[in-house]
PDB file of N, CA and C in Angstrom:
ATOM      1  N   UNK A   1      31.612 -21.066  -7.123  1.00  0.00           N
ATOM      2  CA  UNK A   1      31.385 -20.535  -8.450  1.00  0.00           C
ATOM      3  C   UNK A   1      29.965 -20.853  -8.939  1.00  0.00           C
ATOM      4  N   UNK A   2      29.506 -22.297  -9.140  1.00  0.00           N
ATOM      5  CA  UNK A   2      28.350 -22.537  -9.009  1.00  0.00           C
ATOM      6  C   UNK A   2      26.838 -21.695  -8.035  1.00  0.00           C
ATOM      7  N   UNK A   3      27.667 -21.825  -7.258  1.00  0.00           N
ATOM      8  CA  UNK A   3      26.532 -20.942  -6.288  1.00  0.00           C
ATOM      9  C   UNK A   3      26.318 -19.524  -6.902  1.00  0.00           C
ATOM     10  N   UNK A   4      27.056 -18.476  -7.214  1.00  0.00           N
ATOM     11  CA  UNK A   4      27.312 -17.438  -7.248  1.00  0.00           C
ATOM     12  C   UNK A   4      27.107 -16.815  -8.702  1.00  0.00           C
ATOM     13  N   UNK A   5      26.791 -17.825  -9.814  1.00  0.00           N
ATOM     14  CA  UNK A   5      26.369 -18.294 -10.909  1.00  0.00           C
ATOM     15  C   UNK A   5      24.883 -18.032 -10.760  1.00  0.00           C
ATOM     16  N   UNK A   6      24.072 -19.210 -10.281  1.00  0.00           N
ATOM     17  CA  UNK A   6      22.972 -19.515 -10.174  1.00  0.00           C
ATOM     18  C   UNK A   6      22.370 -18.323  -9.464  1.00  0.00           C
ATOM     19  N   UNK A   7      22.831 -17.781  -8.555  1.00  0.00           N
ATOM     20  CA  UNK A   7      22.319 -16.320  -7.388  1.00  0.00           C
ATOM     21  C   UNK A   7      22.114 -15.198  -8.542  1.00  0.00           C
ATOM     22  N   UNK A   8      23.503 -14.724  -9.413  1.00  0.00           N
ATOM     23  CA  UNK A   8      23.189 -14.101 -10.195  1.00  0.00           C
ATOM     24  C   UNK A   8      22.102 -14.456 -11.209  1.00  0.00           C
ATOM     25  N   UNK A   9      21.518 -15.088 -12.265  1.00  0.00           N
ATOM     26  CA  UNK A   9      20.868 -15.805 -13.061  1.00  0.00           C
ATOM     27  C   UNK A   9      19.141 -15.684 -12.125  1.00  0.00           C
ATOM     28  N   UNK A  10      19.100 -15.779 -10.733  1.00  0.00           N
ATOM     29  CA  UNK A  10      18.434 -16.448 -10.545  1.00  0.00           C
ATOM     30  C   UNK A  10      17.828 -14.416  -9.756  1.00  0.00           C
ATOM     31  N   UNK A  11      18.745 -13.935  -9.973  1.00  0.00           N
ATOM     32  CA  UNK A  11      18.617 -12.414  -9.324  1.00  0.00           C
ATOM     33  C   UNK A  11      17.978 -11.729 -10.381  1.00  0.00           C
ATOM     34  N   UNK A  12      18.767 -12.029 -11.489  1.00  0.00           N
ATOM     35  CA  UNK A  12      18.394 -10.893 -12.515  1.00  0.00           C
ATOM     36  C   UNK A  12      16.882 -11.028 -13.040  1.00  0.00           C
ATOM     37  N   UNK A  13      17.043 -12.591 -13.064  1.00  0.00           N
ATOM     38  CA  UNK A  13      15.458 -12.891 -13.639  1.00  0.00           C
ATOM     39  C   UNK A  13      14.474 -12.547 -12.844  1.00  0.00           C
ATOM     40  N   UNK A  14      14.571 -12.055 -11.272  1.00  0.00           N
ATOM     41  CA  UNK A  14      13.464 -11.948 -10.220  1.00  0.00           C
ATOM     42  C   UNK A  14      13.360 -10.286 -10.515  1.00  0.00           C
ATOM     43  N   UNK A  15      14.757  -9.911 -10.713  1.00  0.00           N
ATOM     44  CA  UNK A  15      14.216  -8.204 -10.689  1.00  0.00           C
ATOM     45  C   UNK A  15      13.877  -7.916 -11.926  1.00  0.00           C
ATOM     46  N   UNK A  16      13.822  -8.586 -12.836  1.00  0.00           N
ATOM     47  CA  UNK A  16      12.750  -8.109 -14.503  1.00  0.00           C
ATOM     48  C   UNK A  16      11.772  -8.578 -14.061  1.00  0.00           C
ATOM     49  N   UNK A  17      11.343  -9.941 -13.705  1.00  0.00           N
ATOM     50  CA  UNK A  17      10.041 -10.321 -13.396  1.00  0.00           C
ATOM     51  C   UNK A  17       9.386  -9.412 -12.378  1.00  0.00           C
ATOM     52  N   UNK A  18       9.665  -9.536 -11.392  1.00  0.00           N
ATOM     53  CA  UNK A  18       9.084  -8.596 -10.408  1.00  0.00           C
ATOM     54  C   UNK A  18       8.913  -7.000 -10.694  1.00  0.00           C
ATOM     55  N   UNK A  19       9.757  -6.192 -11.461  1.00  0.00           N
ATOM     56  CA  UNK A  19       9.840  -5.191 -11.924  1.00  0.00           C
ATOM     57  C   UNK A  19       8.058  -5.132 -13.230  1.00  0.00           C
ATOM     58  N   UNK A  20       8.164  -6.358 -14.301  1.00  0.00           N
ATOM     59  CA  UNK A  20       7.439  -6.216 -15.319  1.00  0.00           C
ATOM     60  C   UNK A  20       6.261  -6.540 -14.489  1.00  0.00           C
ATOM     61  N   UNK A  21       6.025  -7.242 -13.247  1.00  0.00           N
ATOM     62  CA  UNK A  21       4.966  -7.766 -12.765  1.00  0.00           C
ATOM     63  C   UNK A  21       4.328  -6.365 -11.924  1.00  0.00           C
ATOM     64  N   UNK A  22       4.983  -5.714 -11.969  1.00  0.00           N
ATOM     65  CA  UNK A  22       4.782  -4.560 -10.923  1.00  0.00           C
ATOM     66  C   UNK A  22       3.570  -3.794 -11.908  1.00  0.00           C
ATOM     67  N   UNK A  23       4.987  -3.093 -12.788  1.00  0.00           N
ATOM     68  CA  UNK A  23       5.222  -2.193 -13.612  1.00  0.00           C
ATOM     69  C   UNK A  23       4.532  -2.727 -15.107  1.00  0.00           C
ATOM     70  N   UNK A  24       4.760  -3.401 -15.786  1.00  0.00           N
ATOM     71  CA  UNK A  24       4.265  -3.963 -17.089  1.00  0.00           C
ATOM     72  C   UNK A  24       2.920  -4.252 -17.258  1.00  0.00           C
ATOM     73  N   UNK A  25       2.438  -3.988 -18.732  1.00  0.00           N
ATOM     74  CA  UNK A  25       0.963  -3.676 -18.742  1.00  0.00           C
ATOM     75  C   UNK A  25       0.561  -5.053 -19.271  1.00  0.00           C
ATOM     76  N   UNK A  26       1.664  -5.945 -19.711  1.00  0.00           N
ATOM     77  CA  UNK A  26       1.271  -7.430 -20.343  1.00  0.00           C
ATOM     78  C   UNK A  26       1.005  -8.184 -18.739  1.00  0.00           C
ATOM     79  N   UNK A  27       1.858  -8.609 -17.572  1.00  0.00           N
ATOM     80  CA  UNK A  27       1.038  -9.058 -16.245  1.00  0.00           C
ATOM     81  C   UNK A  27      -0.178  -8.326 -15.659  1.00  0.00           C
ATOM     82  N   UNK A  28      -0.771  -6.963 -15.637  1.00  0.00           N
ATOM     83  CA  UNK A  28      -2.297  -7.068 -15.157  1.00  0.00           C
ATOM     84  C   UNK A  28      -3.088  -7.877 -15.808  1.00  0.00           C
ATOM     85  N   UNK A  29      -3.100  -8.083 -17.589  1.00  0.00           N
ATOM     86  CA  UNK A  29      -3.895  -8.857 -17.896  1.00  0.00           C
ATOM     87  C   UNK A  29      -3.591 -10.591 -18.192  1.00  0.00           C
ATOM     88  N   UNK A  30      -2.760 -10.795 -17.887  1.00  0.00           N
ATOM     89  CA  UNK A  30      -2.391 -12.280 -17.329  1.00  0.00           C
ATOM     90  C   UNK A  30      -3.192 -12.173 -15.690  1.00  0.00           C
ATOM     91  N   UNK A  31      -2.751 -11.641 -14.742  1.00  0.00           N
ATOM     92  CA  UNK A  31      -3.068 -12.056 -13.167  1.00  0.00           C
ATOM     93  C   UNK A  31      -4.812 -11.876 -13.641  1.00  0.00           C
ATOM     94  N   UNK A  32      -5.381 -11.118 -14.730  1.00  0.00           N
ATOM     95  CA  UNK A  32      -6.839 -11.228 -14.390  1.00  0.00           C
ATOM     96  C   UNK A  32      -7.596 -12.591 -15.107  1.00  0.00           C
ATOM     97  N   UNK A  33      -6.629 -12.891 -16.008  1.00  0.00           N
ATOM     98  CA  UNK A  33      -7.019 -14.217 -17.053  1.00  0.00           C
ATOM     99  C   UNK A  33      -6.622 -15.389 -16.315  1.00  0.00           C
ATOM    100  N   UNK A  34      -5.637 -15.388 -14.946  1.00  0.00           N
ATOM    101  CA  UNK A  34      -5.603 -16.482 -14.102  1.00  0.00           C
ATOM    102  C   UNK A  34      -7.114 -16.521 -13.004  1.00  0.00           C
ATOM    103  N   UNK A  35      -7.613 -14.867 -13.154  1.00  0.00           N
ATOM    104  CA  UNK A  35      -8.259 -15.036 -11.967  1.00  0.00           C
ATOM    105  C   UNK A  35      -8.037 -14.528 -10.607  1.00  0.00           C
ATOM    106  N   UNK A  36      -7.004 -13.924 -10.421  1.00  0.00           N
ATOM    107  CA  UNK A  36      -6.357 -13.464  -9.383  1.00  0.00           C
ATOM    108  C   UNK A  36      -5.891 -12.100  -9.796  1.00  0.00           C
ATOM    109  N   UNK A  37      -6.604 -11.093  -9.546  1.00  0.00           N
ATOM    110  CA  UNK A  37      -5.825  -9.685 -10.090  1.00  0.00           C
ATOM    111  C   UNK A  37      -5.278  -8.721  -8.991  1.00  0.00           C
ATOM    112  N   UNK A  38      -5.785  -9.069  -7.775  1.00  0.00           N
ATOM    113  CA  UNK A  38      -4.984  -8.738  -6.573  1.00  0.00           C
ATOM    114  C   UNK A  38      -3.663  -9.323  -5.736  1.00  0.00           C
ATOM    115  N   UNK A  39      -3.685 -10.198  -6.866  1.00  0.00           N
ATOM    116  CA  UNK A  39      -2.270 -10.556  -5.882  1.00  0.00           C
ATOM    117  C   UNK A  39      -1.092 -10.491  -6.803  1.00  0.00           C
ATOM    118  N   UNK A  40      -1.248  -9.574  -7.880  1.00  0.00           N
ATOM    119  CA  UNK A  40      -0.442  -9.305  -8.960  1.00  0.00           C
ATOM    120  C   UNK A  40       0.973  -8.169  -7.928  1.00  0.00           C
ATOM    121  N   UNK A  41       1.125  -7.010  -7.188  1.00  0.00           N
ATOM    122  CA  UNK A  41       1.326  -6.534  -6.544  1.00  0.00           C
ATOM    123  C   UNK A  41       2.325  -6.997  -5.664  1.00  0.00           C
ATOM    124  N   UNK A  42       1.353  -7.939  -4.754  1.00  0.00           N
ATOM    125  CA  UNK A  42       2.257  -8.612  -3.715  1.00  0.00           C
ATOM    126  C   UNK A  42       3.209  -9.900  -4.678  1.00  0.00           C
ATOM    127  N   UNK A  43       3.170 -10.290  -5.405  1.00  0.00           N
ATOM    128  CA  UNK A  43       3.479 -11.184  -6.316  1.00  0.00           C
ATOM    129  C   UNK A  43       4.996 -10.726  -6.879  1.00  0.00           C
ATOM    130  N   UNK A  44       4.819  -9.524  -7.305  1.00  0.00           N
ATOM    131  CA  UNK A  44       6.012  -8.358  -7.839  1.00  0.00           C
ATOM    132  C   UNK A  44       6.625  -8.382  -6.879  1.00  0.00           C
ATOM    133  N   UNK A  45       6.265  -7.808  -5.881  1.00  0.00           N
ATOM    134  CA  UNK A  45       6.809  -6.872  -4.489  1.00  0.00           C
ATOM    135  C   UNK A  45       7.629  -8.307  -4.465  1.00  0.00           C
ATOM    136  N   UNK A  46       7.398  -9.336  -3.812  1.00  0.00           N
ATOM    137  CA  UNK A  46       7.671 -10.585  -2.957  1.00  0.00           C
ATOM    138  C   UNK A  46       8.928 -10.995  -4.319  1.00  0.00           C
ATOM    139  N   UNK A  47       8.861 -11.035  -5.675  1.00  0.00           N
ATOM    140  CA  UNK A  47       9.722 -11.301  -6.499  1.00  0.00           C
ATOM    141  C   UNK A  47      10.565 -10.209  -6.311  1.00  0.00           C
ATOM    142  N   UNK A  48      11.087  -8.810  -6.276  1.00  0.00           N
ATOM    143  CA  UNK A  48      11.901  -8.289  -6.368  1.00  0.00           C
ATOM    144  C   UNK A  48      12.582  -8.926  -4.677  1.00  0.00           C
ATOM    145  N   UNK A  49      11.960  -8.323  -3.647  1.00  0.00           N
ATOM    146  CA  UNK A  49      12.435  -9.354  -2.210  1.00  0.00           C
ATOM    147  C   UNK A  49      12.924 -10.521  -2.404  1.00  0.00           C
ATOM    148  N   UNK A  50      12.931 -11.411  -3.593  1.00  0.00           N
ATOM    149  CA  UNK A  50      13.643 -12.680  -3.162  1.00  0.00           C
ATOM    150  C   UNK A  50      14.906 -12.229  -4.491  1.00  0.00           C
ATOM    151  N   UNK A  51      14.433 -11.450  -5.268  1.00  0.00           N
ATOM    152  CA  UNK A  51      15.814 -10.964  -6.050  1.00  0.00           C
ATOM    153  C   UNK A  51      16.994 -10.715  -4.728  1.00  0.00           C
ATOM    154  N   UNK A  52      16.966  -9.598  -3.830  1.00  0.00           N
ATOM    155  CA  UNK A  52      17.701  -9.225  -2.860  1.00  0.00           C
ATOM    156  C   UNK A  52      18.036  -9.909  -2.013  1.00  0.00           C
ATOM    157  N   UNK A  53      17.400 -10.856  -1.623  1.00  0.00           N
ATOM    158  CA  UNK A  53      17.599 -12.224  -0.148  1.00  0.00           C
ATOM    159  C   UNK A  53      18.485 -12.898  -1.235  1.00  0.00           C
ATOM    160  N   UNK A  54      18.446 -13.328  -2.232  1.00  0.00           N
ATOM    161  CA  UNK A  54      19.027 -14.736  -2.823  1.00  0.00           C
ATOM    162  C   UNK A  54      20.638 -13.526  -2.837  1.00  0.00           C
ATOM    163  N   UNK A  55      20.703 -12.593  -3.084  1.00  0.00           N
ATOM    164  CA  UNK A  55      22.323 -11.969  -3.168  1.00  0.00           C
ATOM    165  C   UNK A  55      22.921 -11.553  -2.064  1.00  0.00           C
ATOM    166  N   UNK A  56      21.756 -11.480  -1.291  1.00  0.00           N
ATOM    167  CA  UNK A  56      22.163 -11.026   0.405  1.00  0.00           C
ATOM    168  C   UNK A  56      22.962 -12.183   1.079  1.00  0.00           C
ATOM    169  N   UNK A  57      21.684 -13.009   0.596  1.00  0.00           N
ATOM    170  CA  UNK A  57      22.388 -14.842   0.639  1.00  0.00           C
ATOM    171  C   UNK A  57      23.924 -15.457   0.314  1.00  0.00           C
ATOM    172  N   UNK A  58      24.749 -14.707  -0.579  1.00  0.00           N
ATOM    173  CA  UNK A  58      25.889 -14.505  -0.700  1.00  0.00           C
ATOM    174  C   UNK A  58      26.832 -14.592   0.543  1.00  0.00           C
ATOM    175  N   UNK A  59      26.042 -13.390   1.267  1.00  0.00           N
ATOM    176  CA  UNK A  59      27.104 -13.136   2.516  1.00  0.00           C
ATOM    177  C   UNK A  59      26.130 -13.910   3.849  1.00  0.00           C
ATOM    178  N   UNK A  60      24.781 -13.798   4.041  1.00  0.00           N
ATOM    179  CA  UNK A  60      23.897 -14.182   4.942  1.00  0.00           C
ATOM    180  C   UNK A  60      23.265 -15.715   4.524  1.00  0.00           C
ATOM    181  N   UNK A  61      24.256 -16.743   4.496  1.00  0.00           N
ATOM    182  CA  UNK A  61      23.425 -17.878   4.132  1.00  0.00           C
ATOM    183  C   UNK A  61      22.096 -18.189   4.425  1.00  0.00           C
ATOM    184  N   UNK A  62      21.399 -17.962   5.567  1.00  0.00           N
ATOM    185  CA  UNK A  62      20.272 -18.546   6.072  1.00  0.00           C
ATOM    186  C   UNK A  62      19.195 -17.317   5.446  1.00  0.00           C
ATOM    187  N   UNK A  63      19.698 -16.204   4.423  1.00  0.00           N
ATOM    188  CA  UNK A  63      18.469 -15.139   4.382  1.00  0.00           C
ATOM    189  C   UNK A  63      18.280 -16.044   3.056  1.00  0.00           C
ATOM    190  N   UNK A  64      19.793 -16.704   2.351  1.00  0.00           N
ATOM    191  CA  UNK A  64      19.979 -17.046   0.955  1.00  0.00           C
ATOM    192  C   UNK A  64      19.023 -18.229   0.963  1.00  0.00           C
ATOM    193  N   UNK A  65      18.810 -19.311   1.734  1.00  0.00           N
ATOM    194  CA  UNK A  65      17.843 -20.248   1.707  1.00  0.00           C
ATOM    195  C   UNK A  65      16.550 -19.846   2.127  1.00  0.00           C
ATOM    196  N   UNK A  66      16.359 -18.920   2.858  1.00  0.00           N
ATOM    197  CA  UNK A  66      14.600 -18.305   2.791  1.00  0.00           C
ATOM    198  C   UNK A  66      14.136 -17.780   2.160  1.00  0.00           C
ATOM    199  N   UNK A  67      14.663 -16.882   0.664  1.00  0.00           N
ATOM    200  CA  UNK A  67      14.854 -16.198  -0.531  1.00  0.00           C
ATOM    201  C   UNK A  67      14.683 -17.131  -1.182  1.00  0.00           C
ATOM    202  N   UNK A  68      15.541 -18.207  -1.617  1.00  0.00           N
ATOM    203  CA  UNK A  68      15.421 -19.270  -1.936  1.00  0.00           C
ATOM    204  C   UNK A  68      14.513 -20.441  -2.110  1.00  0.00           C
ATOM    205  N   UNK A  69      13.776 -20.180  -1.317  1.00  0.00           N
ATOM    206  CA  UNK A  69      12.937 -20.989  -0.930  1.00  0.00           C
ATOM    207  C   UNK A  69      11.538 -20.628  -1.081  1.00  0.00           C
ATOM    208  N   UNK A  70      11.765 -19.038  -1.238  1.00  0.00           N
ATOM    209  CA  UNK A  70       9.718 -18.670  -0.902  1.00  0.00           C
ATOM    210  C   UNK A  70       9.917 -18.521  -2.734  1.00  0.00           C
ATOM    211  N   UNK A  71      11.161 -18.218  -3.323  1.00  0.00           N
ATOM    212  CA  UNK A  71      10.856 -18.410  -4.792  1.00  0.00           C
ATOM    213  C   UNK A  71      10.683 -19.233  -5.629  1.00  0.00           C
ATOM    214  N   UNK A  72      11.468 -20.661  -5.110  1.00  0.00           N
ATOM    215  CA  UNK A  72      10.945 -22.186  -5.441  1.00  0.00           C
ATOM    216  C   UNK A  72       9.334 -22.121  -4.939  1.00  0.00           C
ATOM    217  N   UNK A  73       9.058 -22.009  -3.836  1.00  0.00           N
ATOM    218  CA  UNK A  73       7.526 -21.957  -3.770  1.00  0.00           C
ATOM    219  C   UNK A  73       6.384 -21.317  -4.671  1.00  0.00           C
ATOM    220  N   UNK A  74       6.695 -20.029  -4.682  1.00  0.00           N
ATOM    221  CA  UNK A  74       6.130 -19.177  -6.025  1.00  0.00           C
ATOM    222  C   UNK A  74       6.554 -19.790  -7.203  1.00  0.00           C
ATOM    223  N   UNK A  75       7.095 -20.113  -7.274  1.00  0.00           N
ATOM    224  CA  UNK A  75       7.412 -20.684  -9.170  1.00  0.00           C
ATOM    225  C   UNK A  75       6.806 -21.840  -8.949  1.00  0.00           C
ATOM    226  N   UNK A  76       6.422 -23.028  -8.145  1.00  0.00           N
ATOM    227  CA  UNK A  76       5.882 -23.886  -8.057  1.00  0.00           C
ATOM    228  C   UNK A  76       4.260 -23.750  -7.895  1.00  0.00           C
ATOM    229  N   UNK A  77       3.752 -23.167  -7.073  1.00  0.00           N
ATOM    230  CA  UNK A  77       2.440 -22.359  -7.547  1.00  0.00           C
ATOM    231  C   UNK A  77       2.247 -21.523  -8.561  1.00  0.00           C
ATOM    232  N   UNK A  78       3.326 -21.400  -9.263  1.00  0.00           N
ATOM    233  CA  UNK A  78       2.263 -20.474 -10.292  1.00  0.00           C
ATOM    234  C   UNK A  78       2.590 -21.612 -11.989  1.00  0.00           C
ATOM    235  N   UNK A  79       3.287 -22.552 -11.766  1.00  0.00           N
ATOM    236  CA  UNK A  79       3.088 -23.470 -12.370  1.00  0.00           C
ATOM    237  C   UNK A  79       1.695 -24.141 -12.127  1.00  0.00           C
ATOM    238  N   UNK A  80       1.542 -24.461 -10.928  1.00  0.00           N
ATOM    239  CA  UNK A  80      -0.036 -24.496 -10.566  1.00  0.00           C
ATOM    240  C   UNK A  80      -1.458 -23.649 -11.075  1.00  0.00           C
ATOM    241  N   UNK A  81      -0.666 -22.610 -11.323  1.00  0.00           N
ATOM    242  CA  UNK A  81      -1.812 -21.855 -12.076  1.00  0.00           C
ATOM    243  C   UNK A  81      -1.754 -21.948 -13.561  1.00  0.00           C
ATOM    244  N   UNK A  82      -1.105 -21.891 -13.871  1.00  0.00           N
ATOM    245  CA  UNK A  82      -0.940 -22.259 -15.124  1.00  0.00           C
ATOM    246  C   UNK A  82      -1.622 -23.425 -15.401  1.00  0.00           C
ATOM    247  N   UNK A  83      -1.196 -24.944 -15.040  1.00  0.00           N
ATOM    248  CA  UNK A  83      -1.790 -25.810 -15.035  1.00  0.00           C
ATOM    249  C   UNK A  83      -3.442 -25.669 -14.950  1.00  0.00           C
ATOM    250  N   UNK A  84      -3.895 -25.396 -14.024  1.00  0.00           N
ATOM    251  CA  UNK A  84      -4.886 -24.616 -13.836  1.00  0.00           C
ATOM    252  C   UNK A  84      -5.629 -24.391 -14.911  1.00  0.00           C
ATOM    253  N   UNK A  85      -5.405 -22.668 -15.540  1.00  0.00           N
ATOM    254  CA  UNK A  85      -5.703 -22.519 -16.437  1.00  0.00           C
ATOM    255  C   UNK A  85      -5.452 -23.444 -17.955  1.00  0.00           C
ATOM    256  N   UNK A  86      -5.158 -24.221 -17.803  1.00  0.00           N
ATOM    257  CA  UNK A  86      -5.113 -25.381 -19.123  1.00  0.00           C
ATOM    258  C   UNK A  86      -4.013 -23.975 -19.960  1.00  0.00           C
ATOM    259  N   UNK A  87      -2.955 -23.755 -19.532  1.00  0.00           N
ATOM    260  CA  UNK A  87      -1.523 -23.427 -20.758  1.00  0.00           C
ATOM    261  C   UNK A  87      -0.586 -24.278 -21.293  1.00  0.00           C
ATOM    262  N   UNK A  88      -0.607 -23.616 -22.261  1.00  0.00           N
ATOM    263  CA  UNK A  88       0.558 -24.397 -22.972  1.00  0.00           C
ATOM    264  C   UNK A  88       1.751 -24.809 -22.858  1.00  0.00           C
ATOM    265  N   UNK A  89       2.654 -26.263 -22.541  1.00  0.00           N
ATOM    266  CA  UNK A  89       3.525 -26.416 -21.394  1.00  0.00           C
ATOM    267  C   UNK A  89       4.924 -25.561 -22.302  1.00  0.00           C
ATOM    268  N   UNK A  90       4.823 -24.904 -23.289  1.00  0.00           N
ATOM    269  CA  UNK A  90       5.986 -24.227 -23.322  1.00  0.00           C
ATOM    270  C   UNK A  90       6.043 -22.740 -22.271  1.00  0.00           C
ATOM    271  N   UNK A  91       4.670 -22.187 -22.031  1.00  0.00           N
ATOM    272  CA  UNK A  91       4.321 -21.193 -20.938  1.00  0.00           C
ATOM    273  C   UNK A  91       4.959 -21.296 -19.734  1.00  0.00           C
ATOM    274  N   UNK A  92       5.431 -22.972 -19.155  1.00  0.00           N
ATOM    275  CA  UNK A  92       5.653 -23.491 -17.628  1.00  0.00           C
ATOM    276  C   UNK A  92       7.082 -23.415 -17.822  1.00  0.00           C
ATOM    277  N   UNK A  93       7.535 -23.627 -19.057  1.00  0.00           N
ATOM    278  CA  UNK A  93       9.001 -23.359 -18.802  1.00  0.00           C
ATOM    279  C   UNK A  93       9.787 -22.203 -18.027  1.00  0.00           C
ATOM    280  N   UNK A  94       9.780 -21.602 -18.030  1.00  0.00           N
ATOM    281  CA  UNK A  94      10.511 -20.022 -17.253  1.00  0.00           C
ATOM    282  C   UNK A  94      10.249 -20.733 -15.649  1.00  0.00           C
ATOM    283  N   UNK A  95       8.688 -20.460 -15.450  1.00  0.00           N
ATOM    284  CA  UNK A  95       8.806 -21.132 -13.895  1.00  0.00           C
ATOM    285  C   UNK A  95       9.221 -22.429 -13.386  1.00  0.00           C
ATOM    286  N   UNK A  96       9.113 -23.484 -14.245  1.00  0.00           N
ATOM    287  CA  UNK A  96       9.961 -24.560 -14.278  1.00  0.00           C
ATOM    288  C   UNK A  96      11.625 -24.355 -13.824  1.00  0.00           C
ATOM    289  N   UNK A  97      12.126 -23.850 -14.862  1.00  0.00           N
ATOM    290  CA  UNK A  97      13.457 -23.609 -14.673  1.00  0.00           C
ATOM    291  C   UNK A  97      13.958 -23.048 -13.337  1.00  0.00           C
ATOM    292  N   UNK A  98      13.000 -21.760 -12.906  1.00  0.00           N
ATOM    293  CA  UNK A  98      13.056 -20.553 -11.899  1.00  0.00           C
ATOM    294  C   UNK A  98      12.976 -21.667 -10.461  1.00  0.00           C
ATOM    295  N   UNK A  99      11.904 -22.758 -10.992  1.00  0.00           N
ATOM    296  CA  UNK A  99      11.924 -23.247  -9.858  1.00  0.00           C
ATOM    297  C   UNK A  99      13.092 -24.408  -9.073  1.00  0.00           C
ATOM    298  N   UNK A 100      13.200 -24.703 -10.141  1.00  0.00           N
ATOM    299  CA  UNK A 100      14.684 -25.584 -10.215  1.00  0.00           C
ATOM    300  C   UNK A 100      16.216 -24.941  -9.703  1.00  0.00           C
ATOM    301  N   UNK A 101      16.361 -23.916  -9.899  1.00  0.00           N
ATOM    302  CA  UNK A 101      16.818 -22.897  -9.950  1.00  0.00           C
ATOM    303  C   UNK A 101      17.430 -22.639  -8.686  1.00  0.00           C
ATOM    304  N   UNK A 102      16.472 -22.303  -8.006  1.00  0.00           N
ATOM    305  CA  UNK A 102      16.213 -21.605  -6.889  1.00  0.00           C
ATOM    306  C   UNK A 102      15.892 -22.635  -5.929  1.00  0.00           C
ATOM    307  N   UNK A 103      15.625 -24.338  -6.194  1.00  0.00           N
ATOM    308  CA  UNK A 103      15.468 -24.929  -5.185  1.00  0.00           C
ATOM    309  C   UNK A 103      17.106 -25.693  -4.919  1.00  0.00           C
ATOM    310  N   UNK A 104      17.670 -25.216  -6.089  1.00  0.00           N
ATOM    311  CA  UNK A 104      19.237 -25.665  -6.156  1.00  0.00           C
ATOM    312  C   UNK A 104      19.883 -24.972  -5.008  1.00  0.00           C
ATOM    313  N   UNK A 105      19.462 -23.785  -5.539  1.00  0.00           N
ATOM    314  CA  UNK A 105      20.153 -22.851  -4.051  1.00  0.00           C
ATOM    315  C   UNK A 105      20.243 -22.783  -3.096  1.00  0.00           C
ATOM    316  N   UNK A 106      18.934 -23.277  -2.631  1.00  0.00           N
ATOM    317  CA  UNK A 106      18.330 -23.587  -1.033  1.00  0.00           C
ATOM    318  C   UNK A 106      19.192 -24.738  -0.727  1.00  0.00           C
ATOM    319  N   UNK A 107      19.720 -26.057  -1.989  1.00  0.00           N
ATOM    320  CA  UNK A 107      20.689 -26.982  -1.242  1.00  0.00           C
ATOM    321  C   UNK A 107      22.378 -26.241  -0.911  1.00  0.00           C
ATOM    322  N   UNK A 108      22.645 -25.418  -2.060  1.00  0.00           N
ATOM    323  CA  UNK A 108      23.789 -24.847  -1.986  1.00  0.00           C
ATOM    324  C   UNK A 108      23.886 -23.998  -0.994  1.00  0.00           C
ATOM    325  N   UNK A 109      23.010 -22.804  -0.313  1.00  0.00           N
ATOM    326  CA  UNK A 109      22.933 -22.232   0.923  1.00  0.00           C
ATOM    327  C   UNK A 109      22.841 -22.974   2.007  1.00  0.00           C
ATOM    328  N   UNK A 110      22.352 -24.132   2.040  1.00  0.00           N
ATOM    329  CA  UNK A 110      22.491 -25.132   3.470  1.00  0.00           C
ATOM    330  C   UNK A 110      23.696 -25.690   3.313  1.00  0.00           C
ATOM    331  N   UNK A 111      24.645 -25.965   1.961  1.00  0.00           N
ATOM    332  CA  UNK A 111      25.633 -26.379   2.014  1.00  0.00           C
ATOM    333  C   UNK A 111      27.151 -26.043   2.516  1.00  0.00           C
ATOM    334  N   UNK A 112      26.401 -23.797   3.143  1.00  0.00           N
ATOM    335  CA  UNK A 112      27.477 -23.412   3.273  1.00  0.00           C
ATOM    336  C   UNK A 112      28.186 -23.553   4.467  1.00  0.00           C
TER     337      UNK A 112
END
């Protein structure tokens, strides 16, 4: 239940993010105010992909911890950027959480 909880939660938030990161006109000018405006794209792309691995992960444990895992990584670098850019630590929350999140999963997918 837990698991299947967190997959959903942890799905929906990757396919708005990845969707607004794609698609949304508020992330081009964030990825250019970090400094990085080309990797806004692959950034999206790679967030909707771990939306789908973390639910695939459901039935394919080992796709669910590599999904899992490259999105704990991304949320952990881009806390890094943030940091970075000197933001405001209510800004780190979302990826904070996302990253927590999602590194939960990676124990719950090895747990299966």
């Amino acid at each position: 239940m837990l698991l299947a909880t967190l997959v959903v939660i942890s799905a929906l938030a990757f396919f708005f993010y990845g969707g607004e990161t794609l698609f949304g006109v508020g992330p081009r000018g964030e990825y250019e105010r970090y400094g990085m405006p080309t990797v806004r794209v692959f950034a999206g792309s790679m967030q909707l992909l771990g939306a789908v691995g973390v639910l695939v992960g459901l039935r394919v444990a080992l796709i669910g911890v590599a999904a899992a895992a490259g999105l704990t990584l991304m949320m952990v670098l881009g806390l890094v950027v943030r940091f970075r850019v000197h933001d405001a630590p209510r800004l780190m929350v979302p990826a904070g959480t996302l990253a927590a999140i999602n590194g939960a999963l990676v124990v719950l997918f090895l747990a299966r």
